[in-house]
PDB file of N, CA and C in Angstrom:
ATOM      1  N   UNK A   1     126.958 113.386  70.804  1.00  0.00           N
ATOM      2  CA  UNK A   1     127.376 112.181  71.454  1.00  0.00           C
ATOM      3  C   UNK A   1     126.289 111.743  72.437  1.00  0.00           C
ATOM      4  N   UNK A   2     125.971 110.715  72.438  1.00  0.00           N
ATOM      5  CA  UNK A   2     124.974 110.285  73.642  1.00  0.00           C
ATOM      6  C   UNK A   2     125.449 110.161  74.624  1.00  0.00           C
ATOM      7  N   UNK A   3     124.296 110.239  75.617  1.00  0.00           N
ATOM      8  CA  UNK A   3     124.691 110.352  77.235  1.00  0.00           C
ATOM      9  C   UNK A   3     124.032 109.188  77.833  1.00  0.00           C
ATOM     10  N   UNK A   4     124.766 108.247  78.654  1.00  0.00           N
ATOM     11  CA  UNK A   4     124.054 107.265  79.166  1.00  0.00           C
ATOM     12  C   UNK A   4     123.080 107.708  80.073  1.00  0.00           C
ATOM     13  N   UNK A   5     121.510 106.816  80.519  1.00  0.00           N
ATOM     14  CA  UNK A   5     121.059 107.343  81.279  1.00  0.00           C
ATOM     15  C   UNK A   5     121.571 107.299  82.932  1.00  0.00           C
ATOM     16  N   UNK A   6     121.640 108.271  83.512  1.00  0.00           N
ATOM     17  CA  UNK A   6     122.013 108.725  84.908  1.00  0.00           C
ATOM     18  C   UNK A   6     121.501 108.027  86.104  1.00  0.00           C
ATOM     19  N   UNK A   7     122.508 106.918  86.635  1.00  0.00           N
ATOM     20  CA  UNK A   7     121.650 106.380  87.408  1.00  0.00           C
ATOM     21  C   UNK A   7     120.940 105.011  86.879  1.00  0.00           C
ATOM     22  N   UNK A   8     120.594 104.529  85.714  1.00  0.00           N
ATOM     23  CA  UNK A   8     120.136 103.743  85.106  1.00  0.00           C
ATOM     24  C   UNK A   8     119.931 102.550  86.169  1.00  0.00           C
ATOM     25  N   UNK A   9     118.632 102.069  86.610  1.00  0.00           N
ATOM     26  CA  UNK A   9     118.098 100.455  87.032  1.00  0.00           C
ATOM     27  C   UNK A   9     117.053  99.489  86.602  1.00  0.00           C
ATOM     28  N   UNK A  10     116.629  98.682  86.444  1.00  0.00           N
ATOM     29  CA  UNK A  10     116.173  97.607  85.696  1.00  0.00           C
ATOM     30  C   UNK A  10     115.078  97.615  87.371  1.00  0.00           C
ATOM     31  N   UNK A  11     114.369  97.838  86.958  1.00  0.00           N
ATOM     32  CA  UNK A  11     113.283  97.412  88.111  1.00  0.00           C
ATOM     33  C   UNK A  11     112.053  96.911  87.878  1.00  0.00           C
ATOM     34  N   UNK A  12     111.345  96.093  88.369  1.00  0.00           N
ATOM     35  CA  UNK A  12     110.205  95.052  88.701  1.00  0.00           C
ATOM     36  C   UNK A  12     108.824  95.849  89.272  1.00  0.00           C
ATOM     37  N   UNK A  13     107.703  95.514  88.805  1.00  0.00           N
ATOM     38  CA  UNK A  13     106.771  96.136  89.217  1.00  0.00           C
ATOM     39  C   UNK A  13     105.208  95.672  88.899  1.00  0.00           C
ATOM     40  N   UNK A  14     103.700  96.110  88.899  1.00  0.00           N
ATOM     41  CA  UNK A  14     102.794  95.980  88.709  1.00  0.00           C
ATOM     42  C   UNK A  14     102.308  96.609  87.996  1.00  0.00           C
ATOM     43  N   UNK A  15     101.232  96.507  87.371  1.00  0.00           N
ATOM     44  CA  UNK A  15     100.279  97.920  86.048  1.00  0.00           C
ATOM     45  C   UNK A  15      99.342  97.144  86.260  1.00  0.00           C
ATOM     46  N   UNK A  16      98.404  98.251  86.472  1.00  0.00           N
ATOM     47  CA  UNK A  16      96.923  97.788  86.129  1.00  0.00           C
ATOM     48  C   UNK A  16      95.887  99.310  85.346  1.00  0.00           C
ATOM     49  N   UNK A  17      94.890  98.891  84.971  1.00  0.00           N
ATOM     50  CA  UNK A  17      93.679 100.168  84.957  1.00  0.00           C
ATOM     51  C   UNK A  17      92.775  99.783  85.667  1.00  0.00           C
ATOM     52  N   UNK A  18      92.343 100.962  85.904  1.00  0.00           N
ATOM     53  CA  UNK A  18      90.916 101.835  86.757  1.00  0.00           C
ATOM     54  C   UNK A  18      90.351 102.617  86.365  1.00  0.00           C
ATOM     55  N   UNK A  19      88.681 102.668  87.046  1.00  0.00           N
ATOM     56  CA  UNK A  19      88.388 104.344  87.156  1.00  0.00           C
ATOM     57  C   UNK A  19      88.742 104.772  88.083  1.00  0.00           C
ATOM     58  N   UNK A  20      89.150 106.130  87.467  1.00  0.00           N
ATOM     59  CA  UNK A  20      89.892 107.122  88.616  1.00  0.00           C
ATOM     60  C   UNK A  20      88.399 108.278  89.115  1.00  0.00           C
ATOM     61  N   UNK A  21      87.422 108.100  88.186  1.00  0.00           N
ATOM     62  CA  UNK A  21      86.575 109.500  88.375  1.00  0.00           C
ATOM     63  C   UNK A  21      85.222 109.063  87.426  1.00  0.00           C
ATOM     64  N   UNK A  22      84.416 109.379  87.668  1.00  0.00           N
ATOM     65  CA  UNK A  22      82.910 108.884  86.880  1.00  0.00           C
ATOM     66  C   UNK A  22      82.197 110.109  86.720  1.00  0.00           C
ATOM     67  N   UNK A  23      82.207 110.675  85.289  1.00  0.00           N
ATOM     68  CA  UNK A  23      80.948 111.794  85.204  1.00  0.00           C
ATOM     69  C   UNK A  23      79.688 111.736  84.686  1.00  0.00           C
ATOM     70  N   UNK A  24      78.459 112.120  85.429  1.00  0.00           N
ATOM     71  CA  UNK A  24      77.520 111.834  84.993  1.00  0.00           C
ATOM     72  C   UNK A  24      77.049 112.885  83.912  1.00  0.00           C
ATOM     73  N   UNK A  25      76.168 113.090  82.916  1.00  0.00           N
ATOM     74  CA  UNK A  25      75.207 113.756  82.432  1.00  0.00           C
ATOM     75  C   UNK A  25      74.162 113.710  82.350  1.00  0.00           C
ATOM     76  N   UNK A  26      73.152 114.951  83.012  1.00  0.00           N
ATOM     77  CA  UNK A  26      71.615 114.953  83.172  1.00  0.00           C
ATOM     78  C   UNK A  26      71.074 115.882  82.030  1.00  0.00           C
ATOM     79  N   UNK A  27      71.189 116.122  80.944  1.00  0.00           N
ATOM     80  CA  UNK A  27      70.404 117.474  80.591  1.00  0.00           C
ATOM     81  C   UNK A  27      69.293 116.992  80.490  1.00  0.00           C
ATOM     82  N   UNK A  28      68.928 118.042  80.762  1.00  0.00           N
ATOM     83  CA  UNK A  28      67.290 118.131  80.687  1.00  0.00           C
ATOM     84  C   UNK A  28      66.179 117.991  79.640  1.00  0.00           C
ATOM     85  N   UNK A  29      66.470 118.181  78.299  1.00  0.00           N
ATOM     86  CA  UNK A  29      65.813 117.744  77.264  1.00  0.00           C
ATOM     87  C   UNK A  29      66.940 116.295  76.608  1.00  0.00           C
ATOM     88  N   UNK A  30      67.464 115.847  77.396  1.00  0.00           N
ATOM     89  CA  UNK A  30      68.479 114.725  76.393  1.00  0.00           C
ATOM     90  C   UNK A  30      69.111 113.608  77.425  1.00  0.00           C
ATOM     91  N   UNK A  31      69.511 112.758  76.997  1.00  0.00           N
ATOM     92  CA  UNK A  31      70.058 111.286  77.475  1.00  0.00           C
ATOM     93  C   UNK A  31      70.981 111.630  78.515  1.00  0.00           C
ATOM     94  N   UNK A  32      70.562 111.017  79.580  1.00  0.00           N
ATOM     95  CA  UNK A  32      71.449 110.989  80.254  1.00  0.00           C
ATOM     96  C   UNK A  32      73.124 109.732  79.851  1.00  0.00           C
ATOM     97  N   UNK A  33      74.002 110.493  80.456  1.00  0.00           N
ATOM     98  CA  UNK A  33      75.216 109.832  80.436  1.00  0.00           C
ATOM     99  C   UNK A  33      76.173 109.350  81.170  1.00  0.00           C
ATOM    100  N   UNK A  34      76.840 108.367  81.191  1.00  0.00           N
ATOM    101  CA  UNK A  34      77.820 108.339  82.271  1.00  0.00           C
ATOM    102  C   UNK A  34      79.204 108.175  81.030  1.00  0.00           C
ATOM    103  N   UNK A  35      80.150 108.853  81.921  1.00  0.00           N
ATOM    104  CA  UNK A  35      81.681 108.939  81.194  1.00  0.00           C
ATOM    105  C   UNK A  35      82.575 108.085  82.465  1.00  0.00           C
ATOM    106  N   UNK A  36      83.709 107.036  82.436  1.00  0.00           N
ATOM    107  CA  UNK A  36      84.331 106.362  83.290  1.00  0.00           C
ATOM    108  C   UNK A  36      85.858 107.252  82.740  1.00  0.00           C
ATOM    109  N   UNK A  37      86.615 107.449  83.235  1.00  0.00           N
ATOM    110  CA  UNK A  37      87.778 108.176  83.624  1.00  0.00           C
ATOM    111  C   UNK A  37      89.043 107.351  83.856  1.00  0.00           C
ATOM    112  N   UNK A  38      89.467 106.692  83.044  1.00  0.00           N
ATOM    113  CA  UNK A  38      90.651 105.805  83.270  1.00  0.00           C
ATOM    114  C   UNK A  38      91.883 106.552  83.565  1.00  0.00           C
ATOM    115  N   UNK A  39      92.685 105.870  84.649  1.00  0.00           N
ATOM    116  CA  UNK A  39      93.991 105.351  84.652  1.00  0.00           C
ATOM    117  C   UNK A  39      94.675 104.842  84.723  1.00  0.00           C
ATOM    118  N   UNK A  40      95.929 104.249  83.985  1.00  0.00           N
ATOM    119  CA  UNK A  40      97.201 103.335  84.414  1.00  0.00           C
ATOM    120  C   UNK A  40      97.806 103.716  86.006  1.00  0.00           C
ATOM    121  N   UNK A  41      98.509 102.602  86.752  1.00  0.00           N
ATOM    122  CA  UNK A  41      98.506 102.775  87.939  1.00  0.00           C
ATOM    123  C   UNK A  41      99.910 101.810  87.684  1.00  0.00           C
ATOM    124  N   UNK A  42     101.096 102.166  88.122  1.00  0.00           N
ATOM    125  CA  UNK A  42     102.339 101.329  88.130  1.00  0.00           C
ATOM    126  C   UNK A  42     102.300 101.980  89.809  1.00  0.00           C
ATOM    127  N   UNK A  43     102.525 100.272  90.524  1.00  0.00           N
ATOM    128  CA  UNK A  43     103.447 100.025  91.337  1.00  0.00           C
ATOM    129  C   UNK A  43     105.031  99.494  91.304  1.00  0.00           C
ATOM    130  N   UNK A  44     105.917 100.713  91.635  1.00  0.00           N
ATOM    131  CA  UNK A  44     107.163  99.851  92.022  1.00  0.00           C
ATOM    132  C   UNK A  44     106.948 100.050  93.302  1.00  0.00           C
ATOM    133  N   UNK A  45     107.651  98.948  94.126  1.00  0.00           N
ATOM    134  CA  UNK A  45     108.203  98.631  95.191  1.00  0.00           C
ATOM    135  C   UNK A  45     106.870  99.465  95.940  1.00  0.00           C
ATOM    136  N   UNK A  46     107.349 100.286  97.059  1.00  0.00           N
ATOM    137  CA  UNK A  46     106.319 101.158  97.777  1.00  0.00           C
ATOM    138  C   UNK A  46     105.410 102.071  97.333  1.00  0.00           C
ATOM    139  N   UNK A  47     105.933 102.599  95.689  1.00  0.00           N
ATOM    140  CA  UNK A  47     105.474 103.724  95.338  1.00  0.00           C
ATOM    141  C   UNK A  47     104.376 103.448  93.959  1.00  0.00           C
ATOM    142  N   UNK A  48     103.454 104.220  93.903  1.00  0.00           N
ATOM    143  CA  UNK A  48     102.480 104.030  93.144  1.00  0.00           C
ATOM    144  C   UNK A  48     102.466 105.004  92.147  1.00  0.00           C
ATOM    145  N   UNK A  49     102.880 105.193  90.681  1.00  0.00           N
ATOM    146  CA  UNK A  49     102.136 105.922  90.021  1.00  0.00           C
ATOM    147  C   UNK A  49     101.103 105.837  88.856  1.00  0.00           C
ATOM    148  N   UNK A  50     100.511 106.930  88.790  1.00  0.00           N
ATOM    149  CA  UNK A  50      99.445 107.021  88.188  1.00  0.00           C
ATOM    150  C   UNK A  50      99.762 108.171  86.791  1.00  0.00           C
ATOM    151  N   UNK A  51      98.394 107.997  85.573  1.00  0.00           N
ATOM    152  CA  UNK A  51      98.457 108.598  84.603  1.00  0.00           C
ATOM    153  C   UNK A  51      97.510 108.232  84.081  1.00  0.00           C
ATOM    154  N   UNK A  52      96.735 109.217  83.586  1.00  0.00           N
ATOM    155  CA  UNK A  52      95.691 109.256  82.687  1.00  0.00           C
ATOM    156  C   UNK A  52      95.892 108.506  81.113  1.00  0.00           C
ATOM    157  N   UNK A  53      94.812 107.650  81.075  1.00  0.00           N
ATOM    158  CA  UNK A  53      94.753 106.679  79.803  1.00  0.00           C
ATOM    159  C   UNK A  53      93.861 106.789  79.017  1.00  0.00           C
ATOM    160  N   UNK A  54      92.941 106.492  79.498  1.00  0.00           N
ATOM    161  CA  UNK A  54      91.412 106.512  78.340  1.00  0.00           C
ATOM    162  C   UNK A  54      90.243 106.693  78.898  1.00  0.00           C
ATOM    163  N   UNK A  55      89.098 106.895  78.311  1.00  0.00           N
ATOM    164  CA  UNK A  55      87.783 107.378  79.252  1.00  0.00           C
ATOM    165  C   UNK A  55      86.899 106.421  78.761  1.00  0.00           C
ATOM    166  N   UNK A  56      85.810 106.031  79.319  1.00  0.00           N
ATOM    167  CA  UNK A  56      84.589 104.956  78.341  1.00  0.00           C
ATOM    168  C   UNK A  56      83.668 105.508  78.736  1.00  0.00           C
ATOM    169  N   UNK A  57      82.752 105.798  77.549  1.00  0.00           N
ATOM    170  CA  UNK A  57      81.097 106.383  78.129  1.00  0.00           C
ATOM    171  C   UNK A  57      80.200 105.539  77.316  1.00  0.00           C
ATOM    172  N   UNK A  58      78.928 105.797  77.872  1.00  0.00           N
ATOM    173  CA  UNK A  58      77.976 105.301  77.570  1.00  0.00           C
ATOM    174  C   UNK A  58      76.655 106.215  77.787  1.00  0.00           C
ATOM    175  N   UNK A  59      75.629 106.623  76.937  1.00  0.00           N
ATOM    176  CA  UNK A  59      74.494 106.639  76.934  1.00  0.00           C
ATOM    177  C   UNK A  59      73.385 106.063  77.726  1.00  0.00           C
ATOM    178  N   UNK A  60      72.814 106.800  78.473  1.00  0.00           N
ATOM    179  CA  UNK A  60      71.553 105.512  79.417  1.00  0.00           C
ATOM    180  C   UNK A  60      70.632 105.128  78.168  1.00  0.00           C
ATOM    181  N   UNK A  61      70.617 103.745  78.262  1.00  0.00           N
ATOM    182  CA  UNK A  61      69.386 103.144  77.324  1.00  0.00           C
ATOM    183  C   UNK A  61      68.400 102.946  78.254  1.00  0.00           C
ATOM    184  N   UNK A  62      66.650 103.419  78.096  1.00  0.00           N
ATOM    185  CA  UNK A  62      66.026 102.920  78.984  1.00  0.00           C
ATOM    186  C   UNK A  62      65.181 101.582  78.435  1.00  0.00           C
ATOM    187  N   UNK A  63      65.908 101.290  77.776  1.00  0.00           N
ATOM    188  CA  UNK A  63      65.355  99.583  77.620  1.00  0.00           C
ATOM    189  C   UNK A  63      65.919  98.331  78.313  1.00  0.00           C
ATOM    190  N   UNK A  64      67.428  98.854  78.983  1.00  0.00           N
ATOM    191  CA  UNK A  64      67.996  98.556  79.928  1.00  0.00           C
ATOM    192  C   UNK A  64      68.023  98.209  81.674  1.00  0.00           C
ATOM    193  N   UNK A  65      67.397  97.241  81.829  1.00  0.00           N
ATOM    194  CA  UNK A  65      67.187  97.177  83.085  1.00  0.00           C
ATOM    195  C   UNK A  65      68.350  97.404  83.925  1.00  0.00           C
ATOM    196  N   UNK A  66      69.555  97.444  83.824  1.00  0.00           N
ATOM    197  CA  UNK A  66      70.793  97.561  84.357  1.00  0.00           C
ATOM    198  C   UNK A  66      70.671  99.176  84.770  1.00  0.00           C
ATOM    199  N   UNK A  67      70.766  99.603  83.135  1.00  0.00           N
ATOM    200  CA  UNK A  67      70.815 101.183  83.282  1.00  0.00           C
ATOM    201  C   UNK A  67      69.628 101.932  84.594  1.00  0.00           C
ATOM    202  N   UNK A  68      68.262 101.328  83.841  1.00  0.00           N
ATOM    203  CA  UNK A  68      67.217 101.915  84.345  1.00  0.00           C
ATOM    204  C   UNK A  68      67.611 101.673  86.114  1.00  0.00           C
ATOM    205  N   UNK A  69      67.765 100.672  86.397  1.00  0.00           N
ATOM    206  CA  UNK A  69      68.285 100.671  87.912  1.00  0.00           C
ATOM    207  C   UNK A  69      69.730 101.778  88.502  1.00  0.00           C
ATOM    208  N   UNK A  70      70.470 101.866  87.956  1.00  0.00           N
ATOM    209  CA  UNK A  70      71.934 102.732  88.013  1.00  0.00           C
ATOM    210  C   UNK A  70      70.965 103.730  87.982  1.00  0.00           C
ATOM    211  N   UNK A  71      69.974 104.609  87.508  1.00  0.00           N
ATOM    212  CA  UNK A  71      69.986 105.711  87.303  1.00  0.00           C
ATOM    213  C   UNK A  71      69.137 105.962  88.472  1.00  0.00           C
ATOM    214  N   UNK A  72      67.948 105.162  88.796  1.00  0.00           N
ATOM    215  CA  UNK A  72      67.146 105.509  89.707  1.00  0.00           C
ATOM    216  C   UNK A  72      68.117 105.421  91.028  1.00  0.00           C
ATOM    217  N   UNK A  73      68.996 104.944  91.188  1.00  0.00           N
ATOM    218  CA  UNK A  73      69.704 104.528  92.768  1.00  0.00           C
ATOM    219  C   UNK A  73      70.275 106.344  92.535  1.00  0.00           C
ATOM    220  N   UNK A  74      70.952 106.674  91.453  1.00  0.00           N
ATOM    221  CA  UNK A  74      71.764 107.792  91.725  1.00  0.00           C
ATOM    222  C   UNK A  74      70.608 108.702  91.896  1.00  0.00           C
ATOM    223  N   UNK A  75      69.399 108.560  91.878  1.00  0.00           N
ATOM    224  CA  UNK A  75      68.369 109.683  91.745  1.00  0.00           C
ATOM    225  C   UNK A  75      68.339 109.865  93.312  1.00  0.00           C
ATOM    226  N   UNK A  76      68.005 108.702  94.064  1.00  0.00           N
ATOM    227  CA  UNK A  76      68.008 108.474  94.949  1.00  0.00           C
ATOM    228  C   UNK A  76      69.062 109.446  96.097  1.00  0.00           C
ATOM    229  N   UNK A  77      70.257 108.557  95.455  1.00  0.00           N
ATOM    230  CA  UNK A  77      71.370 109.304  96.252  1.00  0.00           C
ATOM    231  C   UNK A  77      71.141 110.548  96.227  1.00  0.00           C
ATOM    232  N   UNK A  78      70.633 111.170  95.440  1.00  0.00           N
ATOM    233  CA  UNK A  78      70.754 113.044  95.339  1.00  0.00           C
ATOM    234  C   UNK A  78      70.041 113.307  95.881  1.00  0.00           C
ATOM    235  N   UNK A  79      68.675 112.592  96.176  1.00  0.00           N
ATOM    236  CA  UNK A  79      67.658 113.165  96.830  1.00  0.00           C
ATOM    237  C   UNK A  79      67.907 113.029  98.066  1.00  0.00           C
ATOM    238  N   UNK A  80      68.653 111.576  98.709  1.00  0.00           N
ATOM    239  CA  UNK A  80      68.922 112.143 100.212  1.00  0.00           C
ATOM    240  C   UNK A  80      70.198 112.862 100.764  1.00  0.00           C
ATOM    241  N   UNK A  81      71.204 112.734  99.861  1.00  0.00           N
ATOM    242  CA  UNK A  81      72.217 114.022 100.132  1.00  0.00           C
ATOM    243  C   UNK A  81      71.832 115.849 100.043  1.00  0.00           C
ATOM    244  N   UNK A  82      70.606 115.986  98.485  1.00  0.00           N
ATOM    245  CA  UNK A  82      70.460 117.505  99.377  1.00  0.00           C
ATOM    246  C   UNK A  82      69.659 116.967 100.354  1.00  0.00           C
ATOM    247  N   UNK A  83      68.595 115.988 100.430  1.00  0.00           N
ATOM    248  CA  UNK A  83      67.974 116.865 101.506  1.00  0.00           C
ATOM    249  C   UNK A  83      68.961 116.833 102.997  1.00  0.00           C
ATOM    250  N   UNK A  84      69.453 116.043 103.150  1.00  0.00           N
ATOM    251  CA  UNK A  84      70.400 116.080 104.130  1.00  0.00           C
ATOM    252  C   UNK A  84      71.450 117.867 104.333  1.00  0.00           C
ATOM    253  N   UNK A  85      71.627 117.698 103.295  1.00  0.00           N
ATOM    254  CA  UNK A  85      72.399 119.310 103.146  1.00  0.00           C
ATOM    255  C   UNK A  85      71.283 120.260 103.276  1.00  0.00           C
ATOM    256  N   UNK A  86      69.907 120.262 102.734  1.00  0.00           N
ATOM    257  CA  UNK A  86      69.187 121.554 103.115  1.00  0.00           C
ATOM    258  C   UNK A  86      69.043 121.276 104.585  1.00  0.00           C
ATOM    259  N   UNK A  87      68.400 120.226 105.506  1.00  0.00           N
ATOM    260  CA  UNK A  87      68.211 120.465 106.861  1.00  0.00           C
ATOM    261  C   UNK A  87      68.930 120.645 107.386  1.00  0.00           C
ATOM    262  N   UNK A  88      70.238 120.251 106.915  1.00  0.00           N
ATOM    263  CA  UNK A  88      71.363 121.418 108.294  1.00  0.00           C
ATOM    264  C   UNK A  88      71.727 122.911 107.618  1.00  0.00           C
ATOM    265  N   UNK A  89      71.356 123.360 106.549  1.00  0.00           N
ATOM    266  CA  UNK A  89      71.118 124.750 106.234  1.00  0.00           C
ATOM    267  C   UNK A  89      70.281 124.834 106.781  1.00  0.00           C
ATOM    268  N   UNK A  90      68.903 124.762 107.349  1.00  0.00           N
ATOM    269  CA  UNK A  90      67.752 125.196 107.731  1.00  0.00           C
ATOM    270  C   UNK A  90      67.609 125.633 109.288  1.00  0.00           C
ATOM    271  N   UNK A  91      68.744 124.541 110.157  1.00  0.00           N
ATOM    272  CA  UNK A  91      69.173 124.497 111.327  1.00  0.00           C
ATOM    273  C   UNK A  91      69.980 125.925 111.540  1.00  0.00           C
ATOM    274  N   UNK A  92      68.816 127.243 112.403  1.00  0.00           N
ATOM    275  CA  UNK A  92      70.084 128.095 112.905  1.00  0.00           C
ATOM    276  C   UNK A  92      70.257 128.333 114.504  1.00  0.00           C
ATOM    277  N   UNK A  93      71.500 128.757 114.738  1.00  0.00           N
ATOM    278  CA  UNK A  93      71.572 128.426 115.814  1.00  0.00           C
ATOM    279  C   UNK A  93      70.784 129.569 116.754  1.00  0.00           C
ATOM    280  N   UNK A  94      70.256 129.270 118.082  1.00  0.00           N
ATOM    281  CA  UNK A  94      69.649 129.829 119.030  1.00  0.00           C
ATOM    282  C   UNK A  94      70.856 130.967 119.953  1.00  0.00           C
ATOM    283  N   UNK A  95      70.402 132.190 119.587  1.00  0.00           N
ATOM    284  CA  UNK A  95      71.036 133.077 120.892  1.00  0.00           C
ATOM    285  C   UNK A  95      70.683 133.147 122.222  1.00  0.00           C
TER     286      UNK A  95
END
């Protein structure tokens, strides 16, 4: 016999997608990559949920001026985040 659902309401809301997360790939003899990390995102009322949907990647082309720029900025970024992280490893403190 079926059971009605418990509580049952008809409610109003929003959906959209995003990236939730971006992975890069560097190997070293091969193409670099970027992977985008989707999710669906329902708002009801106050509350937001989320769920994993689909991923999109792409290959760096370097015939790509788009790419070729994206890649050098993230080169960038790495180079001043470690070095930022090695000089306060390097920093010890005085007794």
């Amino acid at each position: 016999m079926p059971t009605p659902n418990y509580k049952e309401s008809q409610v109003a809301g929003t959906q959209w997608q995003r990236a939730v997360r971006v992975v890069v790939e560097n190997p070293l003899n091969g193409t670099p990559s970027l992977m985008f990390v989707e999710e669906q995102a329902t708002q009801l009322g106050d509350r937001i949920i989320t769920e994993p949907c689909a991923n999109l990647g792409v290959s760096f082309d370097p015939n790509s001026q788009l790419h070729a720029d994206i890649y050098t900025k993230l080169n960038e970024l790495y180079t001043l985040l470690r070095e930022a992280r090695d000089a306060a490893q390097a920093v010890t403190p005085t007794i």
